[in-house]
N, C-alpha and C. Protein backbone atom coordinates (compact mmCIF):
# COMPACT_ATOMS: atom_id res chain seq x y z
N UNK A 1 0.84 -1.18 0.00
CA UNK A 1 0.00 0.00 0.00
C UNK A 1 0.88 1.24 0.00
N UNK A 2 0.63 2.40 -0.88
CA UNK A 2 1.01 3.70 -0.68
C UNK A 2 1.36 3.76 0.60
N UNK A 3 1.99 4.80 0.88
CA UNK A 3 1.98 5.44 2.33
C UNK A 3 2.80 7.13 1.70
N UNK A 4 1.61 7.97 2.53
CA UNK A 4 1.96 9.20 2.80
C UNK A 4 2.61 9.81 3.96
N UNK A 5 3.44 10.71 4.24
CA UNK A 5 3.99 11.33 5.17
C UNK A 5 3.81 12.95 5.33
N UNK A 6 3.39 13.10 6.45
CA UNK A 6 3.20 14.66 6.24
C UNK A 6 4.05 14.75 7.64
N UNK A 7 4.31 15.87 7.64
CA UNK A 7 4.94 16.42 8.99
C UNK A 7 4.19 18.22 9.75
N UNK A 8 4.02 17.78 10.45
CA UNK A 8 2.98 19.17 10.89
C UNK A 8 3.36 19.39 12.55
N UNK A 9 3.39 20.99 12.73
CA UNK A 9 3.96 21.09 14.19
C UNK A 9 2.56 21.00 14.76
N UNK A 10 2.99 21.77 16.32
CA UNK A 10 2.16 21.52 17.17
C UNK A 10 2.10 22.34 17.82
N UNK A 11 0.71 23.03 18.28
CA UNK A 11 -0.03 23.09 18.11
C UNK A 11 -0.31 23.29 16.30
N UNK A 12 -1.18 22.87 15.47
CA UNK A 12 -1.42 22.99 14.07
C UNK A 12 -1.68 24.63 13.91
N UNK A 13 -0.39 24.83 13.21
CA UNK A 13 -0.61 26.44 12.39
C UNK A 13 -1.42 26.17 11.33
N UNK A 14 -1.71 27.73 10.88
CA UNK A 14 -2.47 27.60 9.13
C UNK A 14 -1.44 27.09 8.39
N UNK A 15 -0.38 27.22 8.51
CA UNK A 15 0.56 26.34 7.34
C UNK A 15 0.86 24.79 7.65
N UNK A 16 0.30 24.23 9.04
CA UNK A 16 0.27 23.08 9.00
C UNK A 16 -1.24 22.41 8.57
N UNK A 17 -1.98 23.23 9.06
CA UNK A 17 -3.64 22.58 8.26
C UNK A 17 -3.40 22.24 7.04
N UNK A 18 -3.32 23.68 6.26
CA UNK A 18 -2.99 23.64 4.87
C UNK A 18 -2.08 22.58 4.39
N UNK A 19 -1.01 22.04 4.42
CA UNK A 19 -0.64 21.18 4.57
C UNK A 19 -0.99 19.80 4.73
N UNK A 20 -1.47 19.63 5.85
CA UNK A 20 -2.40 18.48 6.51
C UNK A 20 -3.45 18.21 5.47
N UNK A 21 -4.36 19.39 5.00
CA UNK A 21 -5.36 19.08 4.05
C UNK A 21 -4.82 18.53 2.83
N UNK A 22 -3.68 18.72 1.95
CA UNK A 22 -3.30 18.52 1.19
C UNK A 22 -3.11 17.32 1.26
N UNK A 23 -2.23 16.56 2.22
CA UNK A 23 -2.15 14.94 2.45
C UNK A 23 -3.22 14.38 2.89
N UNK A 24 -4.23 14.91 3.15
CA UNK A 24 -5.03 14.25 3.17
C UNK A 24 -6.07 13.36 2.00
N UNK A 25 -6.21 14.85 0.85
CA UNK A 25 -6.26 14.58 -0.12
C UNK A 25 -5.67 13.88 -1.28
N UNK A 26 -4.25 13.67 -0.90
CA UNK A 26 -3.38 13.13 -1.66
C UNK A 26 -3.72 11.81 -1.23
N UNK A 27 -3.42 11.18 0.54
CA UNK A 27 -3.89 9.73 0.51
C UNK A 27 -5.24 9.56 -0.09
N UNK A 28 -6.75 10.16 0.15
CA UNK A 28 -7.67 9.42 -0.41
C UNK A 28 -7.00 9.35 -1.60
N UNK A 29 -6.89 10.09 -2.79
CA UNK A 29 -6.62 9.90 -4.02
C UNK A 29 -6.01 9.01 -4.74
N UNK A 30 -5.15 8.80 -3.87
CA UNK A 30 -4.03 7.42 -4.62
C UNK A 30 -4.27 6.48 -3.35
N UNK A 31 -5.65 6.34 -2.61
CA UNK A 31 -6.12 5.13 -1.47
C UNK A 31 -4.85 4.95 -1.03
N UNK A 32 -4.52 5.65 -0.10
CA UNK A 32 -2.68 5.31 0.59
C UNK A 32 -3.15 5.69 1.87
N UNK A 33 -2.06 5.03 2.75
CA UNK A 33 -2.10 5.02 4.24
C UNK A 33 -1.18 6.82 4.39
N UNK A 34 -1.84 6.93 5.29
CA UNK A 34 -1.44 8.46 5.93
C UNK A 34 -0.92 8.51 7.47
N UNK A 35 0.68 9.24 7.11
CA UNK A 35 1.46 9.12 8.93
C UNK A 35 1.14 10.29 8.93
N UNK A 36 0.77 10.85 9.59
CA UNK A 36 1.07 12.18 10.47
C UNK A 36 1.85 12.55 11.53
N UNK A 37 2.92 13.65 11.34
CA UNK A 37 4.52 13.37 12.04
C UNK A 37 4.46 14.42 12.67
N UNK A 38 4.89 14.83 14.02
CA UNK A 38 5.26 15.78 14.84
C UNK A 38 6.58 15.45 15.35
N UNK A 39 7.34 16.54 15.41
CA UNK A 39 8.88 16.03 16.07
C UNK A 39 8.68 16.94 17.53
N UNK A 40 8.94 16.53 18.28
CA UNK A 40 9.33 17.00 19.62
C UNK A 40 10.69 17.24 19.70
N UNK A 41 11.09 18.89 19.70
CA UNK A 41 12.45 19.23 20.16
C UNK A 41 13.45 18.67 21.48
N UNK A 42 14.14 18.56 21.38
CA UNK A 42 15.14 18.15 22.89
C UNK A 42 14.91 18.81 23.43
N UNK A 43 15.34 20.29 22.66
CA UNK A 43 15.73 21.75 23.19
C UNK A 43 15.16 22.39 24.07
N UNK A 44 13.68 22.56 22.91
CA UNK A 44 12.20 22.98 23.67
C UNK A 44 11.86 22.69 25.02
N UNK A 45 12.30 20.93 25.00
CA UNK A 45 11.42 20.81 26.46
C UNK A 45 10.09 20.57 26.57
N UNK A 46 9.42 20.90 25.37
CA UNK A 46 7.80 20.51 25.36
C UNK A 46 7.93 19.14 25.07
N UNK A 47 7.00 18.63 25.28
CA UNK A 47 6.44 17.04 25.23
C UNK A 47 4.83 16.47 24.73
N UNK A 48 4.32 16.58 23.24
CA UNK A 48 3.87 16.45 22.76
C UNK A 48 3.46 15.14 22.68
N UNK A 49 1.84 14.58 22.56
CA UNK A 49 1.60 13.47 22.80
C UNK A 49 1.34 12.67 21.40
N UNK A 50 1.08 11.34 20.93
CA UNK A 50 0.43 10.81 20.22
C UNK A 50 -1.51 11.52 20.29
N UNK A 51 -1.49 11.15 21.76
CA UNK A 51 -3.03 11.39 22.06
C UNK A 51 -3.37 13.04 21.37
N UNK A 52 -2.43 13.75 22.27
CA UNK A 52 -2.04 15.08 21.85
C UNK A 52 -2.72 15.43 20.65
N UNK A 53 -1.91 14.91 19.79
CA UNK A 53 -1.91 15.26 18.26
C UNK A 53 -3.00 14.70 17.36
N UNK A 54 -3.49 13.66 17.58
CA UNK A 54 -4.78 12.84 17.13
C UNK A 54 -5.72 13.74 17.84
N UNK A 55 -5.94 13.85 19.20
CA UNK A 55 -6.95 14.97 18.75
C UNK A 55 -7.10 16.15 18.39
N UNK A 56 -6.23 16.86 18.10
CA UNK A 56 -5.61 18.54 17.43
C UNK A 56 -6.50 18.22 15.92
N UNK A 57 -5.84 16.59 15.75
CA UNK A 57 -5.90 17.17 13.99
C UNK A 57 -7.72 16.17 14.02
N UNK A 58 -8.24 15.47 14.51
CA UNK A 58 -9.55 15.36 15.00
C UNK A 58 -10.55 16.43 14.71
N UNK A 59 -10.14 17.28 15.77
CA UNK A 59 -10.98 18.48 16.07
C UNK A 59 -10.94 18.95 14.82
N UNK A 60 -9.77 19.41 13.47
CA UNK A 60 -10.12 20.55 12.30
C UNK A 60 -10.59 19.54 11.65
N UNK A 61 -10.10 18.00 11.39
CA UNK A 61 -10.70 17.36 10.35
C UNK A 61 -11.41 16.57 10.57
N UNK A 62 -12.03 15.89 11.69
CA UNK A 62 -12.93 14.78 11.84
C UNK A 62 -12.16 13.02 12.02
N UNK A 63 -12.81 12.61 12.02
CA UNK A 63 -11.69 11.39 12.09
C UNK A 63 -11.83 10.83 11.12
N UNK A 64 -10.44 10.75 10.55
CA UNK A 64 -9.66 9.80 9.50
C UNK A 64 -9.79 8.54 9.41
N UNK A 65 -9.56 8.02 8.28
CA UNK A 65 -9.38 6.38 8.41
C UNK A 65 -7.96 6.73 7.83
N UNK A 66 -7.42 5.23 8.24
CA UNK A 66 -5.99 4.99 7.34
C UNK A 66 -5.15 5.49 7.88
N UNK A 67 -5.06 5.97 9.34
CA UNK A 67 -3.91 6.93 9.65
C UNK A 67 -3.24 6.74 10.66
N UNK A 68 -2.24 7.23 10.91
CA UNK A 68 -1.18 6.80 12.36
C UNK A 68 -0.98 8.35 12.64
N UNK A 69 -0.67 8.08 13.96
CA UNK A 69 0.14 9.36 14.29
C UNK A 69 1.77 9.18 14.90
N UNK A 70 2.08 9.88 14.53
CA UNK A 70 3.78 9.45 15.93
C UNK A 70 4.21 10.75 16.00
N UNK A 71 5.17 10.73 17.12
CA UNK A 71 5.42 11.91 17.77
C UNK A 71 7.06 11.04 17.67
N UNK A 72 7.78 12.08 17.26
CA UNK A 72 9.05 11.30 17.11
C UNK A 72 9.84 12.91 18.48
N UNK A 73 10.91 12.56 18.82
CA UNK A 73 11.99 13.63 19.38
C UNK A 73 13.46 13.49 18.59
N UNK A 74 13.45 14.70 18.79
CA UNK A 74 15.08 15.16 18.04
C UNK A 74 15.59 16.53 18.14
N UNK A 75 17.15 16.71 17.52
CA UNK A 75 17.56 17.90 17.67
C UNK A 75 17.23 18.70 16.31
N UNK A 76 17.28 18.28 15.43
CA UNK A 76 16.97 18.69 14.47
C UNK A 76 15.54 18.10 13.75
N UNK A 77 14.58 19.23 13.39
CA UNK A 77 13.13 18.63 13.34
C UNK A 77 13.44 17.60 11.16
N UNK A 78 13.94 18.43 10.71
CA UNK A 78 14.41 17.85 9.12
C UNK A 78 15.10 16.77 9.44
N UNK A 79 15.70 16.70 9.93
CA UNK A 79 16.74 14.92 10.42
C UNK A 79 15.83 14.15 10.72
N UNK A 80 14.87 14.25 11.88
CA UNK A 80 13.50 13.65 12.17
C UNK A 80 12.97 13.26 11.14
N UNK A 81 12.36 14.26 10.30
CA UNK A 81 11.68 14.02 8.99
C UNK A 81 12.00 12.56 8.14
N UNK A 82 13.29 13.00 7.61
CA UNK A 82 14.09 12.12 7.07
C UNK A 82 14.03 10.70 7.75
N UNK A 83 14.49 10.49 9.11
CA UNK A 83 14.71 9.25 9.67
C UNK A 83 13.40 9.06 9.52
N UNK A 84 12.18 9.46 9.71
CA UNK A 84 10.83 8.63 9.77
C UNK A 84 10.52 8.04 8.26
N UNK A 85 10.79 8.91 7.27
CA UNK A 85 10.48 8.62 6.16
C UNK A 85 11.15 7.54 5.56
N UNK A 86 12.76 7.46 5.87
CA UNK A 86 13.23 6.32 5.46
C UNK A 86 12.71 5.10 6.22
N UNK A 87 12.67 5.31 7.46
CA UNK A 87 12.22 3.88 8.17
C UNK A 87 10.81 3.57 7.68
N UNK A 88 10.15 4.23 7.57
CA UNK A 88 8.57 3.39 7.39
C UNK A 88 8.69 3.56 5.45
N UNK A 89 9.68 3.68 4.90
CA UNK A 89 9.54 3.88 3.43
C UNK A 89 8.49 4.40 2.35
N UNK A 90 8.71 5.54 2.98
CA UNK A 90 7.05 6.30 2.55
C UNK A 90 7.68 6.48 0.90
N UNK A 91 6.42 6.72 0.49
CA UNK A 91 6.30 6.61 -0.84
C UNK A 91 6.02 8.15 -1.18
N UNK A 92 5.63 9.33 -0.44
CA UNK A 92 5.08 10.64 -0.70
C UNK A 92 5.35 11.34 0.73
N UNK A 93 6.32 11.94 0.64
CA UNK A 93 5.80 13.31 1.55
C UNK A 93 5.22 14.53 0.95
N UNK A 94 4.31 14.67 1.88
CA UNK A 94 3.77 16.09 1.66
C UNK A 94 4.37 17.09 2.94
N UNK A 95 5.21 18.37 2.22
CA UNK A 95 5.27 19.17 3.02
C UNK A 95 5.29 20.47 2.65
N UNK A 96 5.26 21.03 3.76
CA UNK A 96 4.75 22.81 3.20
C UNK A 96 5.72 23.07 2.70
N UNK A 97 5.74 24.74 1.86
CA UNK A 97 6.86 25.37 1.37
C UNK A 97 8.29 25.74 2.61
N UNK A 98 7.58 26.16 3.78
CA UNK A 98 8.75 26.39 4.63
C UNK A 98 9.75 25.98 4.74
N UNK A 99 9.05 24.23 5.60
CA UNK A 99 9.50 23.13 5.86
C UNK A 99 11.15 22.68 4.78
N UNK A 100 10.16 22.80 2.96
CA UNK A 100 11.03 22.60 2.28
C UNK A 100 12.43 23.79 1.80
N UNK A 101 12.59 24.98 2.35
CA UNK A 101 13.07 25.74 2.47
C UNK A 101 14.63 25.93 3.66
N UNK A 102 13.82 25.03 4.53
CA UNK A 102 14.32 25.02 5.59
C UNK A 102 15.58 23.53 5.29
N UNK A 103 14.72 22.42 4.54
CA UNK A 103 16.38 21.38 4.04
C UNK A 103 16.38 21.49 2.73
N UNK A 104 16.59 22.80 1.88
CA UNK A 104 17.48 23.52 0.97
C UNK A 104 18.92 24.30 1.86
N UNK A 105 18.37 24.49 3.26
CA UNK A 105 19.49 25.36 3.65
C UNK A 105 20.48 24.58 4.21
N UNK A 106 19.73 23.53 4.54
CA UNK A 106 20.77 22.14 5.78
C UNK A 106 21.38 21.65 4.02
N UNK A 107 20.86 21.45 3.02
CA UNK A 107 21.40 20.84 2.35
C UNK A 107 22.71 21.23 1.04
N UNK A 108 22.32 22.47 1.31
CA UNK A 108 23.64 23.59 0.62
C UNK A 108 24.75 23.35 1.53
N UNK A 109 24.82 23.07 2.86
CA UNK A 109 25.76 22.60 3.82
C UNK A 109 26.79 21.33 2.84
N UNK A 110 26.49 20.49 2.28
CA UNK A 110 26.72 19.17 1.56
C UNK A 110 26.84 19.07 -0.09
N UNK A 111 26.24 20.07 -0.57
CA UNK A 111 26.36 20.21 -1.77
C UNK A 111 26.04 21.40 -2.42
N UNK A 112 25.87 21.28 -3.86
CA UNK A 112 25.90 22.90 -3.98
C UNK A 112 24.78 23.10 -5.15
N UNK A 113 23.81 22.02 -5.15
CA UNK A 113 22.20 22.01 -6.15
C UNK A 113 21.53 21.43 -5.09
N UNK A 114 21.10 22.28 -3.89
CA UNK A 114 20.32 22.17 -2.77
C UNK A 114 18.37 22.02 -3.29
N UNK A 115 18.74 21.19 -4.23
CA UNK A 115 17.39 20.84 -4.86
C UNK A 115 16.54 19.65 -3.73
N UNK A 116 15.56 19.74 -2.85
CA UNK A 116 15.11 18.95 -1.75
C UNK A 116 14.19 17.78 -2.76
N UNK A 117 13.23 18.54 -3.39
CA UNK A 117 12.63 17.46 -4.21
C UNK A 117 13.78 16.36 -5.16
N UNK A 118 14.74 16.60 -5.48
CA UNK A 118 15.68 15.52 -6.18
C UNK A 118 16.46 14.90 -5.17
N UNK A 119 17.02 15.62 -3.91
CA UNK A 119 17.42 15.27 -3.06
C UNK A 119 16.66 13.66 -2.80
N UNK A 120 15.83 14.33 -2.18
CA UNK A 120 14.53 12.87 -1.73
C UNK A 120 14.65 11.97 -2.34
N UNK A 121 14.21 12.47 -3.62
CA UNK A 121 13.63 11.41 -4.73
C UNK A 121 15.07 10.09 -5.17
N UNK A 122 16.17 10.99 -4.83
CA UNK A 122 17.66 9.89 -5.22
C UNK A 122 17.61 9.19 -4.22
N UNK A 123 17.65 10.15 -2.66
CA UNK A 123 17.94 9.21 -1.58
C UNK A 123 16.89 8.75 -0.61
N UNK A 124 15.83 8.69 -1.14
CA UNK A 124 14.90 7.92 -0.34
C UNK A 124 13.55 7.46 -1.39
N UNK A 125 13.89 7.88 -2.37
CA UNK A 125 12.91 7.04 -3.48
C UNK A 125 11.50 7.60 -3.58
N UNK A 126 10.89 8.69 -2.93
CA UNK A 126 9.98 9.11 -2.85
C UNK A 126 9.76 10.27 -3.44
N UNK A 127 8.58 10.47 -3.46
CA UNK A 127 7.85 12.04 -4.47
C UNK A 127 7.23 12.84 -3.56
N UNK A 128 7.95 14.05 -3.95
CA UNK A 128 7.67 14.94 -2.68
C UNK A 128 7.09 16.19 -3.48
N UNK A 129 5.61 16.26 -2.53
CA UNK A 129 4.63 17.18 -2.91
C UNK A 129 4.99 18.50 -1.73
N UNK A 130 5.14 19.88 -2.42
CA UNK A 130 5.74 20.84 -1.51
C UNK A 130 3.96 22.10 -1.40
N UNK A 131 3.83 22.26 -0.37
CA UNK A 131 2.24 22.89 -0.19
C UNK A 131 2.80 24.33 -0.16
N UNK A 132 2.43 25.29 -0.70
CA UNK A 132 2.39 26.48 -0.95
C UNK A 132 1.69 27.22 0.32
N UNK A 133 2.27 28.09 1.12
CA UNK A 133 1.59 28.95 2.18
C UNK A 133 0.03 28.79 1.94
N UNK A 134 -1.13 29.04 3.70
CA UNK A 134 -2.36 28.82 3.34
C UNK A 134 -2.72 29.98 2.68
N UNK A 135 -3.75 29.87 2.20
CA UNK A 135 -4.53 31.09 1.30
C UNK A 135 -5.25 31.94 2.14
N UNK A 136 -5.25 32.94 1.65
CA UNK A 136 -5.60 34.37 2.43
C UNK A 136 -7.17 34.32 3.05
């Protein structure tokens, strides 16, 4: 089966709904299983739940079929990303424009065509849908 990956903070901003809606739409569409990812900082100190987060995204969208949640921790929230996506071998992330902005910059560190969508797609085999800020 497909599997989608989205990554969305916490509490859900408009750029994580927006987002969120988008994978959502993307799993019905291609009938794929849907993770929904929160990273919990070291740094922060906050401690974000599974329960937490299932009902955050509950409350805007109703309840889902097909879906997991996990709450992963780390120092870096894009390293997170990455390690979840390779381990459960997602087939699609969906993530906002920020997000993808944010490992163009970790990834100019390493090379020098800080392209994230080709990035992915070489080293983790997946197609990555990038969500454009929410609409006004």
């Amino acid at each position: 089966m497909t599997l989608v990956v989205v990554p969305v903070r916490y509490p859900l901003s408009d750029h994580s709904r927006h987002t969120l809606e988008r994978a959502i739409e993307v799993a019905r569409e291609r009938d794929a299983a849907l993770t929904i990812l929160h990273v919990n900082l070291y740094q922060n100190g906050k401690k974000v739940t599974r329960t937490d987060l299932k009902r955050t995204v509950e409350r805007s969208f109703g309840r889902l079929e097909n879906v997991r949640y996990v709450v992963r921790t780390g120092f870096l929230v894009e390293e997170s990303i990455l390690d979840e996506v390779a381990a459960e071998e997602a087939d699609i992330v969906v993530i906002g424009h920020k997000q993808a902005s944010r490992w163009r910059r970790i990834l100019q560190r390493f090379t020098d065509n800080p392209n994230i969508d080709r990035y992915l797609r070489n080293h983790l085999e997946c197609e990555v849908i990038t969500v454009e800020g929410a609409s006004a």
